[in-house]
N, C-alpha and C. Protein backbone atom coordinates (compact mmCIF):
# COMPACT_ATOMS: atom_id res chain seq x y z
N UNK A 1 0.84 -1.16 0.00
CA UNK A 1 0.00 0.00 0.00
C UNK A 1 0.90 1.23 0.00
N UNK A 2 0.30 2.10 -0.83
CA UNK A 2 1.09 3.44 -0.50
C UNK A 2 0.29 4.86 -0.57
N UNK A 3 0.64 5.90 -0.51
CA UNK A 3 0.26 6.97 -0.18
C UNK A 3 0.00 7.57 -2.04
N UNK A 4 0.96 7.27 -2.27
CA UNK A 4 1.08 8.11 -4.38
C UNK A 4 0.87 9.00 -4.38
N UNK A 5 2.24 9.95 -3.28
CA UNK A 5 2.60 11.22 -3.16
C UNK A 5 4.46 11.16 -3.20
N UNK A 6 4.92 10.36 -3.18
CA UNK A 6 6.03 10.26 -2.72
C UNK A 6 7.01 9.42 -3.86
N UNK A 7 7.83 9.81 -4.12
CA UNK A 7 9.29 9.22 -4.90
C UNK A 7 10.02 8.65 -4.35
N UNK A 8 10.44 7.35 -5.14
CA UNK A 8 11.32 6.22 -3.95
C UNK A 8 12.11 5.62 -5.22
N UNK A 9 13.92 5.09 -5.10
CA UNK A 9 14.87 4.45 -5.87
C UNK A 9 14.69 2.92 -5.17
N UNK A 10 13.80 2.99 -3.67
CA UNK A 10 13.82 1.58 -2.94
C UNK A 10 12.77 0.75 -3.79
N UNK A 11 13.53 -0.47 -3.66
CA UNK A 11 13.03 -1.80 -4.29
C UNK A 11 12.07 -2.83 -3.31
N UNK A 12 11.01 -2.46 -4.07
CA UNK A 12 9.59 -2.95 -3.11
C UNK A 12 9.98 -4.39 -2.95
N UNK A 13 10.34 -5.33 -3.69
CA UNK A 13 10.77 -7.01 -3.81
C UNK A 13 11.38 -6.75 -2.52
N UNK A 14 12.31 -6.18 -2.53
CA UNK A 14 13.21 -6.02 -0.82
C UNK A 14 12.19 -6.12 0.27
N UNK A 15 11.63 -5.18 0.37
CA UNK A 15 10.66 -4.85 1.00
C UNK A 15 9.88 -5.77 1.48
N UNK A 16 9.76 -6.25 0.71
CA UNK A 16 8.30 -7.23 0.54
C UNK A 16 9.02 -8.46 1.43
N UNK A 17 10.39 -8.99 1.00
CA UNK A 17 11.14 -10.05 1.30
C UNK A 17 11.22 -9.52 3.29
N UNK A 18 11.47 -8.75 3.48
CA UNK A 18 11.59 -8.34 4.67
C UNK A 18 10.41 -8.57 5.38
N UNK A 19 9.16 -7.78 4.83
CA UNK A 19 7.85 -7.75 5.52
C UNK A 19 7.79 -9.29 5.88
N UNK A 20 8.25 -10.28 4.91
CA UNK A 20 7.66 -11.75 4.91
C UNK A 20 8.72 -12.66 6.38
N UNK A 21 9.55 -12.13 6.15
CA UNK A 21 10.94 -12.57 6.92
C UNK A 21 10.42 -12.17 8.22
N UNK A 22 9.68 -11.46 8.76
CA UNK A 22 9.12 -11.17 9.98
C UNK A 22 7.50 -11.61 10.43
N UNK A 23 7.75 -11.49 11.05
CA UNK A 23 6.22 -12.17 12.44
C UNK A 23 5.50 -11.36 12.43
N UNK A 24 5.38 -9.78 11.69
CA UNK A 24 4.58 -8.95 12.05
C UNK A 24 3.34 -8.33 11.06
N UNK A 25 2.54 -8.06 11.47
CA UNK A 25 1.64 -7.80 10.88
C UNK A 25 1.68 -6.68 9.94
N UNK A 26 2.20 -5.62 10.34
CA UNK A 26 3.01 -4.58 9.21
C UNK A 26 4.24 -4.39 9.07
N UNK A 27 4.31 -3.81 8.12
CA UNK A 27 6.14 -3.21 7.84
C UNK A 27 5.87 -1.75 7.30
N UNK A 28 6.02 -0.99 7.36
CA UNK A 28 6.07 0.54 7.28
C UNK A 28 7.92 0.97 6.75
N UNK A 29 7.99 1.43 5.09
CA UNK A 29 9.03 2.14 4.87
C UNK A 29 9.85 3.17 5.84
N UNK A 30 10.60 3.19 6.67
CA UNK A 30 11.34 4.40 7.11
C UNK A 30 12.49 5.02 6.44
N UNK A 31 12.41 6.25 6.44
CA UNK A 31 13.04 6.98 5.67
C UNK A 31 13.78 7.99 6.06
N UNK A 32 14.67 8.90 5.86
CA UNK A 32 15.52 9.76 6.52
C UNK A 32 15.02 11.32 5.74
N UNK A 33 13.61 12.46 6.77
CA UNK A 33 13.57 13.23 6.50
C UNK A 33 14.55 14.38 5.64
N UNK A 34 13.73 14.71 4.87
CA UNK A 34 14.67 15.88 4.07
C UNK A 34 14.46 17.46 5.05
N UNK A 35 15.95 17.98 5.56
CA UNK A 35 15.62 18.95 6.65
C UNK A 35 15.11 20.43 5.28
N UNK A 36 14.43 20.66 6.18
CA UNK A 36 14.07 22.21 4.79
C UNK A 36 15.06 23.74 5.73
N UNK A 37 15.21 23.38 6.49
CA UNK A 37 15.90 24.27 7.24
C UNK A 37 17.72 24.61 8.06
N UNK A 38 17.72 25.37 8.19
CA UNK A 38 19.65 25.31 8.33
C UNK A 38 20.01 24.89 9.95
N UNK A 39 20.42 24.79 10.01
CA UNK A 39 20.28 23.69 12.13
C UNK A 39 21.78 24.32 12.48
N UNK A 40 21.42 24.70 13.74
CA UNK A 40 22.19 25.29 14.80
C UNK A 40 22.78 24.23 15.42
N UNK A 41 24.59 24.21 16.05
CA UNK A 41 24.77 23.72 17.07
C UNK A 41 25.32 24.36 18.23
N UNK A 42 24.71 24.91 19.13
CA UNK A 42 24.73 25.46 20.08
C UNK A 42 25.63 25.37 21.28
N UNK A 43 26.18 26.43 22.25
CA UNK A 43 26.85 26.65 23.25
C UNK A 43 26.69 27.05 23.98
N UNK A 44 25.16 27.41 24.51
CA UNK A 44 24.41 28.14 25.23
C UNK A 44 24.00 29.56 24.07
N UNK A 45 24.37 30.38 24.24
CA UNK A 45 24.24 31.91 23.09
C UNK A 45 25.00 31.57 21.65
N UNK A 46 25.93 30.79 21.91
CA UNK A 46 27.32 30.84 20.81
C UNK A 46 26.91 29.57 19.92
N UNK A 47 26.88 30.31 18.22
CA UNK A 47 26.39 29.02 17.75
C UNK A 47 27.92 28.50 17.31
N UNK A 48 28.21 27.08 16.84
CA UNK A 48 29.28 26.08 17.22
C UNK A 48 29.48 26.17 15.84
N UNK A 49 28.51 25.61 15.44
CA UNK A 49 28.10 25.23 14.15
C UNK A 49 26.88 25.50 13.52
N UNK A 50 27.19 25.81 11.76
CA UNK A 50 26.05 25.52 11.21
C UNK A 50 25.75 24.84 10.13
N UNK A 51 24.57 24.35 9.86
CA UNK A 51 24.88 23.43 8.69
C UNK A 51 23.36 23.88 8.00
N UNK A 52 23.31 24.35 6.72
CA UNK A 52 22.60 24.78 5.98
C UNK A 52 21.40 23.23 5.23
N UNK A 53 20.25 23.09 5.88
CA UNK A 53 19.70 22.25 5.01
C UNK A 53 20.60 20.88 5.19
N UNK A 54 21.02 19.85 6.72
CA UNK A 54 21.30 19.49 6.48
C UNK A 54 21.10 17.85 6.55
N UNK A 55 21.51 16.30 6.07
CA UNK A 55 20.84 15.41 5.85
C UNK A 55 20.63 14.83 7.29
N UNK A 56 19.27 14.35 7.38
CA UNK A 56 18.98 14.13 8.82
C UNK A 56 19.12 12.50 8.85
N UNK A 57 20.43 11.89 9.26
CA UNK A 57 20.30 10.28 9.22
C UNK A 57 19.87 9.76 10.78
N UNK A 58 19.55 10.54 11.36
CA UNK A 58 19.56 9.84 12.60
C UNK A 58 18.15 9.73 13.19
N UNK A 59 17.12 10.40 12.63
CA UNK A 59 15.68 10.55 12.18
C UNK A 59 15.16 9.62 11.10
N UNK A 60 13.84 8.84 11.79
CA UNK A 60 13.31 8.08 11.02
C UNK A 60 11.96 8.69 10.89
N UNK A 61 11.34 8.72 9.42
CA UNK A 61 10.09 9.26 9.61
C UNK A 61 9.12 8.09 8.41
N UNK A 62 7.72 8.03 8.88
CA UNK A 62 7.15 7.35 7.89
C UNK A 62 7.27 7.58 6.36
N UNK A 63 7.52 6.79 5.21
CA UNK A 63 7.83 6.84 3.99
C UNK A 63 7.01 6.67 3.13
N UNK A 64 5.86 5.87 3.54
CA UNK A 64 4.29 5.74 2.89
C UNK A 64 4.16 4.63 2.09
N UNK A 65 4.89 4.01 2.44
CA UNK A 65 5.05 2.11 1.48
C UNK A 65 4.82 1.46 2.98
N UNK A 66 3.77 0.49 2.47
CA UNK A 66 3.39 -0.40 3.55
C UNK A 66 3.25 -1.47 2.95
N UNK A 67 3.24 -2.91 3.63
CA UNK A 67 2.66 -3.95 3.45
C UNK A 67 2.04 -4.69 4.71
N UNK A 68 1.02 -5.39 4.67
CA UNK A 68 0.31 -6.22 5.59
C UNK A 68 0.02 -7.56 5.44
N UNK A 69 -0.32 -8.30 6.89
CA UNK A 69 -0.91 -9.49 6.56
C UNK A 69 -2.42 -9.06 6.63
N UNK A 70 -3.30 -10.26 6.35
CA UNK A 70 -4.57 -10.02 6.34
C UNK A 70 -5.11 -9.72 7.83
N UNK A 71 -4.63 -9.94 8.57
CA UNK A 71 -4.78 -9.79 10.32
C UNK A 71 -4.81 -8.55 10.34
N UNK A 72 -4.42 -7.88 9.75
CA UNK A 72 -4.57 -5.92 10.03
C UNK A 72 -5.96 -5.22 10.01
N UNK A 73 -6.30 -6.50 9.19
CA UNK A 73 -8.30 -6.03 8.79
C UNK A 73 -8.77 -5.58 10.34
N UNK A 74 -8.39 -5.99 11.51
CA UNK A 74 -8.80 -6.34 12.56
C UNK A 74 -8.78 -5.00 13.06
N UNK A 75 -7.91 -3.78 12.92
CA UNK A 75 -7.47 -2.85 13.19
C UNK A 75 -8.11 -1.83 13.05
N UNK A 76 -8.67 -1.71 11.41
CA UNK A 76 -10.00 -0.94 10.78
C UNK A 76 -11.11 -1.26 11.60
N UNK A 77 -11.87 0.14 11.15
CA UNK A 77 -12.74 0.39 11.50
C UNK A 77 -13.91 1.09 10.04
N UNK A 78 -14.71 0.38 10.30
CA UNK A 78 -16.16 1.20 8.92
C UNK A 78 -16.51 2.55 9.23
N UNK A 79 -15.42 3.78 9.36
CA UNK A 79 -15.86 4.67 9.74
C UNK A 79 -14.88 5.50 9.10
N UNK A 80 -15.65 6.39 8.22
CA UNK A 80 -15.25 7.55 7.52
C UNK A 80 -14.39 8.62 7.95
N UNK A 81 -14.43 8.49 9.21
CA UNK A 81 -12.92 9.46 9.90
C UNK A 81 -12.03 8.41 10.02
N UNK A 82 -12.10 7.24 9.87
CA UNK A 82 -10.44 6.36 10.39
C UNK A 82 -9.27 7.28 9.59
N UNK A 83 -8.25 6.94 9.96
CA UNK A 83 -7.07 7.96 9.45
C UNK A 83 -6.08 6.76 9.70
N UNK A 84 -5.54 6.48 9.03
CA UNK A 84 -4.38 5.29 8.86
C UNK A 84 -3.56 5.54 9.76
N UNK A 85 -3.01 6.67 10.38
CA UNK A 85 -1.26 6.74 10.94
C UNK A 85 -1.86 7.40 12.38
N UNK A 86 -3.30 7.14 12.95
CA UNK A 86 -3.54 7.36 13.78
C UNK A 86 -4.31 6.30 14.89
N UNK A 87 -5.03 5.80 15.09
CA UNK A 87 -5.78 4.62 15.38
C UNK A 87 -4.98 2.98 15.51
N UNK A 88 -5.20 2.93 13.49
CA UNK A 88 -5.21 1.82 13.25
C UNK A 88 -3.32 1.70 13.28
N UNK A 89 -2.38 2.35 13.01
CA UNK A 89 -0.79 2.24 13.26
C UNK A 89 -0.36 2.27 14.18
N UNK A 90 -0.67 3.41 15.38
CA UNK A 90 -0.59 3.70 16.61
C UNK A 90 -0.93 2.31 17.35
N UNK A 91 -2.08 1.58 16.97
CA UNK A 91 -2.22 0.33 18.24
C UNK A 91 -1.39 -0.66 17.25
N UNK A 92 -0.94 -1.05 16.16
CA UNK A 92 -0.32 -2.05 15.66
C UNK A 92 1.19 -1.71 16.09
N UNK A 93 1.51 -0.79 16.62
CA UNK A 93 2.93 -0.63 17.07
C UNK A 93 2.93 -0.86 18.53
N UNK A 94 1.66 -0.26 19.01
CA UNK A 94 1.74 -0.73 20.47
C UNK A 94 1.48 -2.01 20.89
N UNK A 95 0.66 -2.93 20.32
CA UNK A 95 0.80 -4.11 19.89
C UNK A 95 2.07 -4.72 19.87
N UNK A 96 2.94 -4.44 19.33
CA UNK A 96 4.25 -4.89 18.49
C UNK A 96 4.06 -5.57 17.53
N UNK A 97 3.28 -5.01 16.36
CA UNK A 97 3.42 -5.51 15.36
C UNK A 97 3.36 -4.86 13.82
N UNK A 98 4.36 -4.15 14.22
CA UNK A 98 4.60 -3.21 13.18
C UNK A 98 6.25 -2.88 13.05
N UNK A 99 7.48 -3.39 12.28
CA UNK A 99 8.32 -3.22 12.09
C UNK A 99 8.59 -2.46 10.50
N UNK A 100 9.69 -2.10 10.94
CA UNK A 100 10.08 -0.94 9.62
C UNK A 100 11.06 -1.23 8.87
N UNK A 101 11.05 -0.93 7.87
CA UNK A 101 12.36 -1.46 6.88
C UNK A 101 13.07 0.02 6.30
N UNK A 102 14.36 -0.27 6.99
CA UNK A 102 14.59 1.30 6.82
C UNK A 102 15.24 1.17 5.19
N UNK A 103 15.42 2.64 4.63
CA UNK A 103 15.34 3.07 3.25
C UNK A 103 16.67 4.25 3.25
N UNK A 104 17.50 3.78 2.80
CA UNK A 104 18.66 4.93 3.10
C UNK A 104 18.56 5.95 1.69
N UNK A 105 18.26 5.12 1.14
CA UNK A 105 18.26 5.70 -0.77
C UNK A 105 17.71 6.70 -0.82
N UNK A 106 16.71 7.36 -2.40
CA UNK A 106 16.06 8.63 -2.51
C UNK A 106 14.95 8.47 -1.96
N UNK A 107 14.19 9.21 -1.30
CA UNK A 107 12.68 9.17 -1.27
C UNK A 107 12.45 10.71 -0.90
N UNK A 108 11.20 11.01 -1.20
CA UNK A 108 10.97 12.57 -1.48
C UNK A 108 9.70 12.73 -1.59
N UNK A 109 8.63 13.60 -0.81
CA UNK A 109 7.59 13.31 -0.87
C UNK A 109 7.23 14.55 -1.34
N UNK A 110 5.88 14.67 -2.24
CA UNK A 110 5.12 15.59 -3.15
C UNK A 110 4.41 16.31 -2.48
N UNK A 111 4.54 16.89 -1.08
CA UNK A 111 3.31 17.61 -0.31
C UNK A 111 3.28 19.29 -0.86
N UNK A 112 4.33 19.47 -1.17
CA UNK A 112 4.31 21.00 -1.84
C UNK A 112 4.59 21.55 -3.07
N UNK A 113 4.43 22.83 -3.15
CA UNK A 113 4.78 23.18 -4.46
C UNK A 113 6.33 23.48 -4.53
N UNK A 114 6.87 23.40 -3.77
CA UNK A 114 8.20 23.37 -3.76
C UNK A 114 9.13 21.97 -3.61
N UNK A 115 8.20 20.85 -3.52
CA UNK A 115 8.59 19.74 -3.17
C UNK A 115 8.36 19.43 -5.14
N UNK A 116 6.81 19.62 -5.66
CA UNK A 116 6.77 19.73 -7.33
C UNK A 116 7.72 20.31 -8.25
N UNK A 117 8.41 21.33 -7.80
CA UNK A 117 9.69 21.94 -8.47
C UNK A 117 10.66 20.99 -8.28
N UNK A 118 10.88 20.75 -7.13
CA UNK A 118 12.52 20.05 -6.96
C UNK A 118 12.28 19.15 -7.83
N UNK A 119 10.99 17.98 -7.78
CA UNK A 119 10.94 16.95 -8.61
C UNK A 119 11.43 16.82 -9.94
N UNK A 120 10.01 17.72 -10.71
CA UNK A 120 10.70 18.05 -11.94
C UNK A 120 11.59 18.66 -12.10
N UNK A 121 12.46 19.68 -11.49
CA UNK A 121 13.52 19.47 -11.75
C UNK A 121 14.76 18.39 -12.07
N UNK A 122 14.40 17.64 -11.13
CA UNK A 122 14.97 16.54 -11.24
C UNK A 122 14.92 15.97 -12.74
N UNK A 123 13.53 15.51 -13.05
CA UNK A 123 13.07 14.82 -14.08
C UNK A 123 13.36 15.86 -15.16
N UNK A 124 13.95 17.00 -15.57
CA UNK A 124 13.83 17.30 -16.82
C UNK A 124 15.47 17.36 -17.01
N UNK A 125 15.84 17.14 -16.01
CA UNK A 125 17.95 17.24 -15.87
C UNK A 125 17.99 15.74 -16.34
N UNK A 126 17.18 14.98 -16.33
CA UNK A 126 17.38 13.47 -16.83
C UNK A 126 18.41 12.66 -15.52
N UNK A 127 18.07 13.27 -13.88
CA UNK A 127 18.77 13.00 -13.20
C UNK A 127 18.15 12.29 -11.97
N UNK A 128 16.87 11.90 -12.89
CA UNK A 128 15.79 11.45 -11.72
C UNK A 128 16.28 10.44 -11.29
N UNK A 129 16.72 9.80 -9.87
CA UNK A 129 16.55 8.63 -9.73
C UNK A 129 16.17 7.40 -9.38
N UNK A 130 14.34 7.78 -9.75
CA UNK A 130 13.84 6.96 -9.28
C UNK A 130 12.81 6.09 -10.98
């Protein structure tokens, strides 16, 4: 399952091989946020360092590629407000049954119009790589 907002070079077969290789009822892509902002390292007043926009590896954030067993049905609910990454993810993790397959590669998600530029940009440099 996915979101089809988001750009990925990761290989779902992987994925998939992983989801299966485990006991759990989901697997959720993790991915390493893109920072939009320049990050301080601090000394109390005195900044140390700075790093402009820079890659956040130590942050995992949802990536929007999922897979399930059929046991997840259990989770849903017939109700027009359910919201996937609230309810029904939230108790499959508290559960423990939700592991992640982390994604070091590209992924890049489409929520803005500035997220639509970078893309095509990408795609018209012939440097896409996904």
């Amino acid at each position: 399952m996915t979101y089809g907002d988001g750009l990925t070079d990761a290989n779902l077969s992987e994925e998939l091989a992983f989801h299966l290789g485990h006991d759990k009822l989901g697997t959720v892509r993790g991915v390493n946020p893109p920072s939009r902002l320049g990050e301080f390292k601090l000394d109390g007043e005195n900044v140390l360092e700075f790093a402009e926009k820079p890659e956040l590896t130590e942050k995992w954030i949802n990536g929007g590629y999922f897979f399930f067993r059929r046991d997840f049905c259990k989770y849903l609910v017939d109700d027009e407000s359910l919201v996937l990454e609230q309810a029904p993810l939230s108790s499959l993790a508290k559960d423990q049954q939700l592991s992640v397959y982390k994604h070091s590669g590209f992924w890049q998600c489409m929520d803005t119009q500035r997220d639509r530029e970078y893309l095509d940009g990408l795609w018209k440099s012939g440097k896409a790589p996904w």
